[in-house]
PDB file of N, CA and C in Angstrom:
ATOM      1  N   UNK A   1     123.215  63.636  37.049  1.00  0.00           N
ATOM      2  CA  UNK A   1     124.243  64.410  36.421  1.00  0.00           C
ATOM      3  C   UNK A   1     123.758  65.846  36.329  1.00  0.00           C
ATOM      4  N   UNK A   2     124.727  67.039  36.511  1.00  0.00           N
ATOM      5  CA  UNK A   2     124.554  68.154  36.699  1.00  0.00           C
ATOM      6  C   UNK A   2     124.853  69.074  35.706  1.00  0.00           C
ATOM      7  N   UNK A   3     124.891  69.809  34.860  1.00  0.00           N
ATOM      8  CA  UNK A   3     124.968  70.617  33.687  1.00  0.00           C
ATOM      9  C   UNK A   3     125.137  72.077  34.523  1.00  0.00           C
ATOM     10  N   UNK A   4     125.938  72.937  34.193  1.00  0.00           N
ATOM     11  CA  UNK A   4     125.808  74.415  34.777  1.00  0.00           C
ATOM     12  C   UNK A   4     125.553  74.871  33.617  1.00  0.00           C
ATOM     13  N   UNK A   5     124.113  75.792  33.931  1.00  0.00           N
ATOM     14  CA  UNK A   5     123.009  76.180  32.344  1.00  0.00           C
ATOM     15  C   UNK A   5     123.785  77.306  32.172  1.00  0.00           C
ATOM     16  N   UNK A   6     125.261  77.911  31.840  1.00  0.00           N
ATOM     17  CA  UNK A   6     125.330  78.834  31.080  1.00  0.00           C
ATOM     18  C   UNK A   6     125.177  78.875  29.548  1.00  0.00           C
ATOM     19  N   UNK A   7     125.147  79.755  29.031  1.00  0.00           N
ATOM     20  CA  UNK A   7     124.947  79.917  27.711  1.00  0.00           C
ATOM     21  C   UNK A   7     126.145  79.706  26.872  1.00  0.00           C
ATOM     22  N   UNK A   8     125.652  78.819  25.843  1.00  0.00           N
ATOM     23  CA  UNK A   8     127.106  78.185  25.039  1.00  0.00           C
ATOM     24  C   UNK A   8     127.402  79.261  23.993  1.00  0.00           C
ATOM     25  N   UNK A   9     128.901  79.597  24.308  1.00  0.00           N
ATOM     26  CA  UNK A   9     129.629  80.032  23.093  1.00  0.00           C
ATOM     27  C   UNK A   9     130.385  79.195  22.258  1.00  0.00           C
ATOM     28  N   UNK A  10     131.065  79.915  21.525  1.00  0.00           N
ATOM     29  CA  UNK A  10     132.168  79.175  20.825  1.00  0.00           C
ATOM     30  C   UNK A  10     133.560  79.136  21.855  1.00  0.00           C
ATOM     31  N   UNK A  11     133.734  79.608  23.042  1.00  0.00           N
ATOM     32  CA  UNK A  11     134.847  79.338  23.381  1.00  0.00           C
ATOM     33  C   UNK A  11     134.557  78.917  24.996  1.00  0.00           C
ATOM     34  N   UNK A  12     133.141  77.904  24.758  1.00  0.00           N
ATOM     35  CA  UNK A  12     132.629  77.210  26.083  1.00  0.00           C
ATOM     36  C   UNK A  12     133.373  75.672  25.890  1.00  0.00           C
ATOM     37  N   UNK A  13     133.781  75.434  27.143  1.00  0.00           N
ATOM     38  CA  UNK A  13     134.047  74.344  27.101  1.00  0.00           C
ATOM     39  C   UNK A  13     133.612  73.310  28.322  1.00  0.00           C
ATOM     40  N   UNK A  14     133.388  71.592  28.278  1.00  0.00           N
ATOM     41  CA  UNK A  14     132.778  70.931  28.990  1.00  0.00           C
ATOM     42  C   UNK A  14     133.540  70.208  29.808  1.00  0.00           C
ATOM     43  N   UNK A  15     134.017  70.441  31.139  1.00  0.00           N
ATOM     44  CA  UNK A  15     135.167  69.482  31.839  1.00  0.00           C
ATOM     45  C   UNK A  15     134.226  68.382  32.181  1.00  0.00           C
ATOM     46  N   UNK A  16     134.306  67.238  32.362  1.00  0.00           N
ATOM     47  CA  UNK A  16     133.862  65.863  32.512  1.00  0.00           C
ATOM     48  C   UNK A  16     134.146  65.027  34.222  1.00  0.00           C
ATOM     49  N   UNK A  17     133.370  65.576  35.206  1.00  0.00           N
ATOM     50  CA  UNK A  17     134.540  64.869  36.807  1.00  0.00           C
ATOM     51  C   UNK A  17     133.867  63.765  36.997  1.00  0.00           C
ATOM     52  N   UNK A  18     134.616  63.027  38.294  1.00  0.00           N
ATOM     53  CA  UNK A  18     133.796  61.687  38.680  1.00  0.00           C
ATOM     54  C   UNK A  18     134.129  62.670  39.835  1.00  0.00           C
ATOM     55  N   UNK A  19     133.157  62.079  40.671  1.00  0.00           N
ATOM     56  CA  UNK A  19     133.156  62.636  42.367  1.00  0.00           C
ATOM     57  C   UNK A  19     132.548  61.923  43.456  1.00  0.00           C
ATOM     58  N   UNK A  20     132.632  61.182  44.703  1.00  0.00           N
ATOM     59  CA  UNK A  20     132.258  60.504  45.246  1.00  0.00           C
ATOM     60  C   UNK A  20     132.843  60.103  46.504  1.00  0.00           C
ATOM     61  N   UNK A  21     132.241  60.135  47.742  1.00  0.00           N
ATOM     62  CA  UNK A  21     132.592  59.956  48.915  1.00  0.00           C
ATOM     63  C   UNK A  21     133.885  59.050  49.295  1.00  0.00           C
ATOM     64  N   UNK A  22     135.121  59.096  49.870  1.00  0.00           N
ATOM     65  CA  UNK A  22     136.144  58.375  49.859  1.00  0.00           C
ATOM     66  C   UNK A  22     136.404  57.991  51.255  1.00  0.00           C
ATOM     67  N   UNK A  23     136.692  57.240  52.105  1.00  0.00           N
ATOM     68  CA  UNK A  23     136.854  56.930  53.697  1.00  0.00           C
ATOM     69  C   UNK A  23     138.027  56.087  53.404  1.00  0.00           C
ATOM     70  N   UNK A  24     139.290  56.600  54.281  1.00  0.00           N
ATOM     71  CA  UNK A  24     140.111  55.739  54.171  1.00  0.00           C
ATOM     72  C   UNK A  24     140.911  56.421  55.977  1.00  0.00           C
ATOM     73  N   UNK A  25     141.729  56.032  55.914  1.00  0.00           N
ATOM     74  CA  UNK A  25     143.016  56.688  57.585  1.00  0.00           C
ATOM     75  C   UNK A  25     142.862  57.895  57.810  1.00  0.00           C
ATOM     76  N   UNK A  26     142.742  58.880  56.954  1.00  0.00           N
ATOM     77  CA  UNK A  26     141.731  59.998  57.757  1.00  0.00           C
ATOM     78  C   UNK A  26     140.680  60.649  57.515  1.00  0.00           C
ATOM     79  N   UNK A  27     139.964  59.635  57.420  1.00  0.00           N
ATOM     80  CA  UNK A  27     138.131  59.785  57.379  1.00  0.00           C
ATOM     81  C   UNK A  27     137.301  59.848  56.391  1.00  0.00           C
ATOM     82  N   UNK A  28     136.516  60.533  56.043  1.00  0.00           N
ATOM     83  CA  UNK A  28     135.653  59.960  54.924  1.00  0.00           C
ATOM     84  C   UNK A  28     135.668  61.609  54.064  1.00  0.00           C
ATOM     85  N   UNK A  29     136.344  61.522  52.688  1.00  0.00           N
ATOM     86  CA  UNK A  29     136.617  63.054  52.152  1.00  0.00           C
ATOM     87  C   UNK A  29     135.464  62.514  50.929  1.00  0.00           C
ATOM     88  N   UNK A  30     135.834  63.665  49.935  1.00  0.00           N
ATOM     89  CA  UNK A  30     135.288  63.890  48.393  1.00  0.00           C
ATOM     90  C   UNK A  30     136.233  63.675  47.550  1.00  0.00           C
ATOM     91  N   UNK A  31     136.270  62.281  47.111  1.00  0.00           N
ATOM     92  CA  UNK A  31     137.456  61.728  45.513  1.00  0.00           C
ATOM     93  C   UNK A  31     136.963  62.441  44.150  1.00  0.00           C
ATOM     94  N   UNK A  32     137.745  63.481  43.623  1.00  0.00           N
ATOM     95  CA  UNK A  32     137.536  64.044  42.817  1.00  0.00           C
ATOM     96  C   UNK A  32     138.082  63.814  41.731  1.00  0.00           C
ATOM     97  N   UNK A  33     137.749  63.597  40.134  1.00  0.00           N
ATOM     98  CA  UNK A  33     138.793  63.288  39.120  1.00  0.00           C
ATOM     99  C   UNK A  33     138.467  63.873  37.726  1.00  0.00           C
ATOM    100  N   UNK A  34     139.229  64.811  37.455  1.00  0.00           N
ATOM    101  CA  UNK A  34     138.904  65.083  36.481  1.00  0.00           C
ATOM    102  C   UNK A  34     139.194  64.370  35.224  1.00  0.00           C
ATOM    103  N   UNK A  35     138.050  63.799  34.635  1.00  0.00           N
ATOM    104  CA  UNK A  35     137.700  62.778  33.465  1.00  0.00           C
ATOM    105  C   UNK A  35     138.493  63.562  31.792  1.00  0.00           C
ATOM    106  N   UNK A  36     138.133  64.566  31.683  1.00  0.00           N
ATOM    107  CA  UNK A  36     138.628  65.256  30.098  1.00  0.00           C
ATOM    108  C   UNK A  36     137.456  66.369  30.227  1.00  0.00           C
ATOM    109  N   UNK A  37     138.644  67.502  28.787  1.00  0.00           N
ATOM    110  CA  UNK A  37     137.834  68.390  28.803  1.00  0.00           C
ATOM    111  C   UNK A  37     137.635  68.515  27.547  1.00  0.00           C
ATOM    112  N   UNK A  38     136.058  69.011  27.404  1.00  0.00           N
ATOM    113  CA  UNK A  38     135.400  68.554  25.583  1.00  0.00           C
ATOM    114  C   UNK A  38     134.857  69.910  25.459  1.00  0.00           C
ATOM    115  N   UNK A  39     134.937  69.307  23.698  1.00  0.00           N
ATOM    116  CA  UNK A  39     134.701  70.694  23.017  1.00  0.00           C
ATOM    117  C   UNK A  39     132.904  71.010  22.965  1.00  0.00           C
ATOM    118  N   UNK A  40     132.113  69.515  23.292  1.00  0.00           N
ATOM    119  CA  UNK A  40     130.721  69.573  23.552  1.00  0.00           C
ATOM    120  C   UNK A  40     129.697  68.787  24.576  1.00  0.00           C
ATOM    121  N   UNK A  41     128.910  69.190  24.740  1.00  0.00           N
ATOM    122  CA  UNK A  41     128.079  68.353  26.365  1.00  0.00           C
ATOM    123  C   UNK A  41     127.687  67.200  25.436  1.00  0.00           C
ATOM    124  N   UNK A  42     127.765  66.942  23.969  1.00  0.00           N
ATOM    125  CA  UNK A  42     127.822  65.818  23.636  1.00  0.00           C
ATOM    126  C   UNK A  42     128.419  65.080  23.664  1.00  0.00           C
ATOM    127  N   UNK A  43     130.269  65.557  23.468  1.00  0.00           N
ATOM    128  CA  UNK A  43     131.239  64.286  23.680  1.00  0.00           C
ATOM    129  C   UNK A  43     131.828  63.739  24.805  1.00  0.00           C
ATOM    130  N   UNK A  44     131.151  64.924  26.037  1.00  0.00           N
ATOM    131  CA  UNK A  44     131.083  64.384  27.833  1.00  0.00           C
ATOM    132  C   UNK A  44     130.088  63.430  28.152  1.00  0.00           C
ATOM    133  N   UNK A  45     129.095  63.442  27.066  1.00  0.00           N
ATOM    134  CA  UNK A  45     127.907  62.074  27.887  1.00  0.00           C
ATOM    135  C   UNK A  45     128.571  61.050  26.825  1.00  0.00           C
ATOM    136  N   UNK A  46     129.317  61.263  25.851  1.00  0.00           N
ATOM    137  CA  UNK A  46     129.420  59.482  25.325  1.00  0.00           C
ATOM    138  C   UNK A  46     131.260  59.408  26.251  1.00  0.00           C
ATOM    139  N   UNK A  47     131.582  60.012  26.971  1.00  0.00           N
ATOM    140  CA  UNK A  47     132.849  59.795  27.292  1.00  0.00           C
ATOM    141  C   UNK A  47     132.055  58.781  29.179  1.00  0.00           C
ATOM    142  N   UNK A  48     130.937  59.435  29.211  1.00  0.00           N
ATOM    143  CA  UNK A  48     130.106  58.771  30.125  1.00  0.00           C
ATOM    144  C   UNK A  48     129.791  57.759  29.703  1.00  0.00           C
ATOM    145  N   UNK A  49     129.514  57.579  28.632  1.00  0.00           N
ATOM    146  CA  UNK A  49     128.603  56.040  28.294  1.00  0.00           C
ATOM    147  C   UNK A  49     130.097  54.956  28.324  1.00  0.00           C
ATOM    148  N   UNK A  50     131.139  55.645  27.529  1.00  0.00           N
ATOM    149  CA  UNK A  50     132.327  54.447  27.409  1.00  0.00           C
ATOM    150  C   UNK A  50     132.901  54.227  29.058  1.00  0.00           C
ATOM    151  N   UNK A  51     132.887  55.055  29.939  1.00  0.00           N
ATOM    152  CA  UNK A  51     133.303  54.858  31.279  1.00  0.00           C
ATOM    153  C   UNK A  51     132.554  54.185  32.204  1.00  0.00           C
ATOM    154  N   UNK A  52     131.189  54.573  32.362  1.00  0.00           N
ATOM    155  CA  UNK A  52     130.173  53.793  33.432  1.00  0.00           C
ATOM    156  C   UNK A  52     130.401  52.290  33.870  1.00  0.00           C
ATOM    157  N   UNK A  53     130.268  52.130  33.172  1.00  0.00           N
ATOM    158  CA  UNK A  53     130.947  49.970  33.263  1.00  0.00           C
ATOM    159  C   UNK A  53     131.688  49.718  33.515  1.00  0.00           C
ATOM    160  N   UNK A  54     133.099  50.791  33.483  1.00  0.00           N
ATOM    161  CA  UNK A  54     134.495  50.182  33.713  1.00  0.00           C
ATOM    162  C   UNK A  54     134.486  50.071  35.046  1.00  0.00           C
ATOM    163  N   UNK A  55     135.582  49.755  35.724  1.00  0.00           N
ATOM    164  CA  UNK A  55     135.910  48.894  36.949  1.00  0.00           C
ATOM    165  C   UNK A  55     135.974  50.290  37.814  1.00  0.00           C
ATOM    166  N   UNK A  56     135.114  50.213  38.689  1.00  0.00           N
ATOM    167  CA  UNK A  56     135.635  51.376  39.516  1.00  0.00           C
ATOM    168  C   UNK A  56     134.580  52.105  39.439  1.00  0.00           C
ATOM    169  N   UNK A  57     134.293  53.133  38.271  1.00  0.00           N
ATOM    170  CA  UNK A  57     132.875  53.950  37.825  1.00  0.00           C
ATOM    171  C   UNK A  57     132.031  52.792  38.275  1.00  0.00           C
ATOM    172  N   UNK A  58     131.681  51.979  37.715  1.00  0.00           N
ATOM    173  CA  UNK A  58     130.739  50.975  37.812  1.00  0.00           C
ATOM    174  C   UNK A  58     130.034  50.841  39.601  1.00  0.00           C
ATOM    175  N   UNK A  59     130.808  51.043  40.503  1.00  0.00           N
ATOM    176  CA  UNK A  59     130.624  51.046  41.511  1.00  0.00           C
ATOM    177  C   UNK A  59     129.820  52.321  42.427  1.00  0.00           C
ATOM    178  N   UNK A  60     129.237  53.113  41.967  1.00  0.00           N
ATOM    179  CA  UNK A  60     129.149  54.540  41.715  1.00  0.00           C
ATOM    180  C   UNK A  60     127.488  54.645  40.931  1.00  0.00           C
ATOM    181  N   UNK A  61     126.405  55.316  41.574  1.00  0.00           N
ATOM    182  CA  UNK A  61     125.888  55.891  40.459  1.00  0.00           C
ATOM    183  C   UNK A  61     125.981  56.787  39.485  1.00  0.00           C
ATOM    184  N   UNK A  62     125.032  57.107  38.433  1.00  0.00           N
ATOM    185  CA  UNK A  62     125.467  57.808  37.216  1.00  0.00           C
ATOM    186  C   UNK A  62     125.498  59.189  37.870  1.00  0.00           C
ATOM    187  N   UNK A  63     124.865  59.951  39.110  1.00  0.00           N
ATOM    188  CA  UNK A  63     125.058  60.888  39.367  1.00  0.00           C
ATOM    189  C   UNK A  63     126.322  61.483  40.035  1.00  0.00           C
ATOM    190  N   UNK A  64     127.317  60.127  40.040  1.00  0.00           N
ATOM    191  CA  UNK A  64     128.639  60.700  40.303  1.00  0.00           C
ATOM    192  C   UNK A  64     129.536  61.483  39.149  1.00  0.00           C
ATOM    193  N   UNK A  65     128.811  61.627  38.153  1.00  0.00           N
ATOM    194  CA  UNK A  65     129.933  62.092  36.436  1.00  0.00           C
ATOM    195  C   UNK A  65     129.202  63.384  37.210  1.00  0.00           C
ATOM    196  N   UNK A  66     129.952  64.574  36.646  1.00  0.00           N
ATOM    197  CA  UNK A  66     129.493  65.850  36.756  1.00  0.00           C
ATOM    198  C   UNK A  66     129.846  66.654  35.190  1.00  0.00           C
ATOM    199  N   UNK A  67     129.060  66.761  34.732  1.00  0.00           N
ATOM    200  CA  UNK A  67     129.450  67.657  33.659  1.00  0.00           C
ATOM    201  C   UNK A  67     129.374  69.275  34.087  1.00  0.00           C
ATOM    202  N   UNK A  68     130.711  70.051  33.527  1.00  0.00           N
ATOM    203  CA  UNK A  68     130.439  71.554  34.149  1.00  0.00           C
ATOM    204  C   UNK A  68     130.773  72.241  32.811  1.00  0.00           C
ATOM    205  N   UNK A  69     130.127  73.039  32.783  1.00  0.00           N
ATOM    206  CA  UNK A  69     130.509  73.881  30.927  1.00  0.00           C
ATOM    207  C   UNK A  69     130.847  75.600  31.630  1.00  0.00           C
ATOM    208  N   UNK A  70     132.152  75.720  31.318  1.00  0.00           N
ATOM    209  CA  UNK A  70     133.034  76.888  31.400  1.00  0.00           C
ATOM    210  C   UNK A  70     133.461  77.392  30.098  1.00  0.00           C
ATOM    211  N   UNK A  71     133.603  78.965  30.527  1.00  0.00           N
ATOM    212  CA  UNK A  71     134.189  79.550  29.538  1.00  0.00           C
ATOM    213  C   UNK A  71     135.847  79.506  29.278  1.00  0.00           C
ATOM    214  N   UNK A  72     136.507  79.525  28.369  1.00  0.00           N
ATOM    215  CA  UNK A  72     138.135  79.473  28.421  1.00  0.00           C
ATOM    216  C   UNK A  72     138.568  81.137  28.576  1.00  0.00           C
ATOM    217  N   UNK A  73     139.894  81.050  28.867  1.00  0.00           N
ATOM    218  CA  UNK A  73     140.048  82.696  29.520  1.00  0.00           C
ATOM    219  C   UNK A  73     139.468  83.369  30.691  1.00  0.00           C
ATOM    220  N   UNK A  74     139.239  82.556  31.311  1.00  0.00           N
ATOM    221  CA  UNK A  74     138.093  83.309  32.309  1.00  0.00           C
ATOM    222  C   UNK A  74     138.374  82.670  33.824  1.00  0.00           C
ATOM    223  N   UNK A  75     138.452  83.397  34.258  1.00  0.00           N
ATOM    224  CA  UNK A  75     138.974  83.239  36.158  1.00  0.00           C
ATOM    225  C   UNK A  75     137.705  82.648  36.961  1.00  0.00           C
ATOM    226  N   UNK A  76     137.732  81.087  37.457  1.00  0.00           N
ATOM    227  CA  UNK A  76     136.864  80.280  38.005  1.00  0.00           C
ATOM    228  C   UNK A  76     136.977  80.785  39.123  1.00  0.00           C
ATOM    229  N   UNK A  77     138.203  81.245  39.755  1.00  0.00           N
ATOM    230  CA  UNK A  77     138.111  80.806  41.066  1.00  0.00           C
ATOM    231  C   UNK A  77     138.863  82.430  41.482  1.00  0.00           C
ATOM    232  N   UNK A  78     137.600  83.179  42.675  1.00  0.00           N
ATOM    233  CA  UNK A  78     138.002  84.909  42.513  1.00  0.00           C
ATOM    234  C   UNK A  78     138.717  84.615  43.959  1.00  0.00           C
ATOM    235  N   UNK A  79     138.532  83.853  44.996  1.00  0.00           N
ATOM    236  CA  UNK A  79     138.879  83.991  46.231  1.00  0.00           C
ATOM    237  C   UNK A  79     139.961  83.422  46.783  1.00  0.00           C
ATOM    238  N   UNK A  80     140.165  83.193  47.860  1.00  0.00           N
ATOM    239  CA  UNK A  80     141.504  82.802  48.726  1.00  0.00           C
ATOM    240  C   UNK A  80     140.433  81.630  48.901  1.00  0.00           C
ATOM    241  N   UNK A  81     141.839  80.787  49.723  1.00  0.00           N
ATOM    242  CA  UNK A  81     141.085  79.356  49.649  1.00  0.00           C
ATOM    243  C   UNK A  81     141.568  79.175  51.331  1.00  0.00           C
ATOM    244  N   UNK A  82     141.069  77.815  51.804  1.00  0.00           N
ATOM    245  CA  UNK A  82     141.512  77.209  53.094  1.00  0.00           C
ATOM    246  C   UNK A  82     142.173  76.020  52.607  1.00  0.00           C
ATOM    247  N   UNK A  83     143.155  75.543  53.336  1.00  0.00           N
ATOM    248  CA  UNK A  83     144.028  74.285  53.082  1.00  0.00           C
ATOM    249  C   UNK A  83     143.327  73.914  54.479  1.00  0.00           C
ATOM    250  N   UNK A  84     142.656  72.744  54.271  1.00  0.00           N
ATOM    251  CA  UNK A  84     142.298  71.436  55.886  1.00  0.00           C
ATOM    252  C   UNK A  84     143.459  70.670  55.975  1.00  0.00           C
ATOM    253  N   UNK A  85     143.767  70.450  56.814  1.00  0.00           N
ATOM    254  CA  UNK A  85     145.237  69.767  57.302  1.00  0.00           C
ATOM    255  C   UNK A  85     144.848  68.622  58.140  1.00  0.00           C
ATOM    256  N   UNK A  86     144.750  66.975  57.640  1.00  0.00           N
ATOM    257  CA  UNK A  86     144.353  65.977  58.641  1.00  0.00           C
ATOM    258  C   UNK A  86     145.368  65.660  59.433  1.00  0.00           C
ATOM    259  N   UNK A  87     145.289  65.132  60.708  1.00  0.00           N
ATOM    260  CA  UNK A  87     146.263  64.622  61.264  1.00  0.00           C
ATOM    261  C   UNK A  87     145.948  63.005  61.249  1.00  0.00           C
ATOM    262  N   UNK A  88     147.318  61.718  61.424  1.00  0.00           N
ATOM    263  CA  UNK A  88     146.756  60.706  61.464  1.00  0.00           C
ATOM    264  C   UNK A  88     146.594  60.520  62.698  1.00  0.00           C
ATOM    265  N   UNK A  89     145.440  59.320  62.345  1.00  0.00           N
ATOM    266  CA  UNK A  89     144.669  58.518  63.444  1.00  0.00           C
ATOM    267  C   UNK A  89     145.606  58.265  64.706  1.00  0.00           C
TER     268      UNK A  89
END
């Protein structure tokens, strides 16, 4: 599990993902899910502890949870993006 070491404020907050290799009709991507977003990197590892076992997580090591701690108000994302476009098989 991954922590991004910024420095905690009061208006930091902890999004919670699962993430993990997916292969299905067009090929093998990155299943991304965002789990919840907490007010501390404490209530993202027990939102980890109640999930790990369930059906699905369970299948997965623990290094699939990602904890990421962001600021609120604040622009994640400065750039233009690419859309990948699969075609089917």
């Amino acid at each position: 599990m991954y922590m991004n070491p910024a420095v905690n404020t009061s208006t930091d907050v902890f999004l919670l993902w699962h993430t993990h290799p997916l292969t299905d009709g067009f090929g093998t991507h990155e299943e991304v899910k965002l789990i919840g977003v907490f007010s501390s990197e404490e209530k993202a590892q027990e939102a980890i502890e109640q999930l790990r076992n369930k059906e699905g997580f369970r299948d997965y090591p623990p290094q699939c949870f990602l904890i990421d701690r962001t600021g609120l108000d604040q622009t994640s994302w400065t750039d233009g993006f690419y859309i990948a476009r699969w075609t089917e098989p």
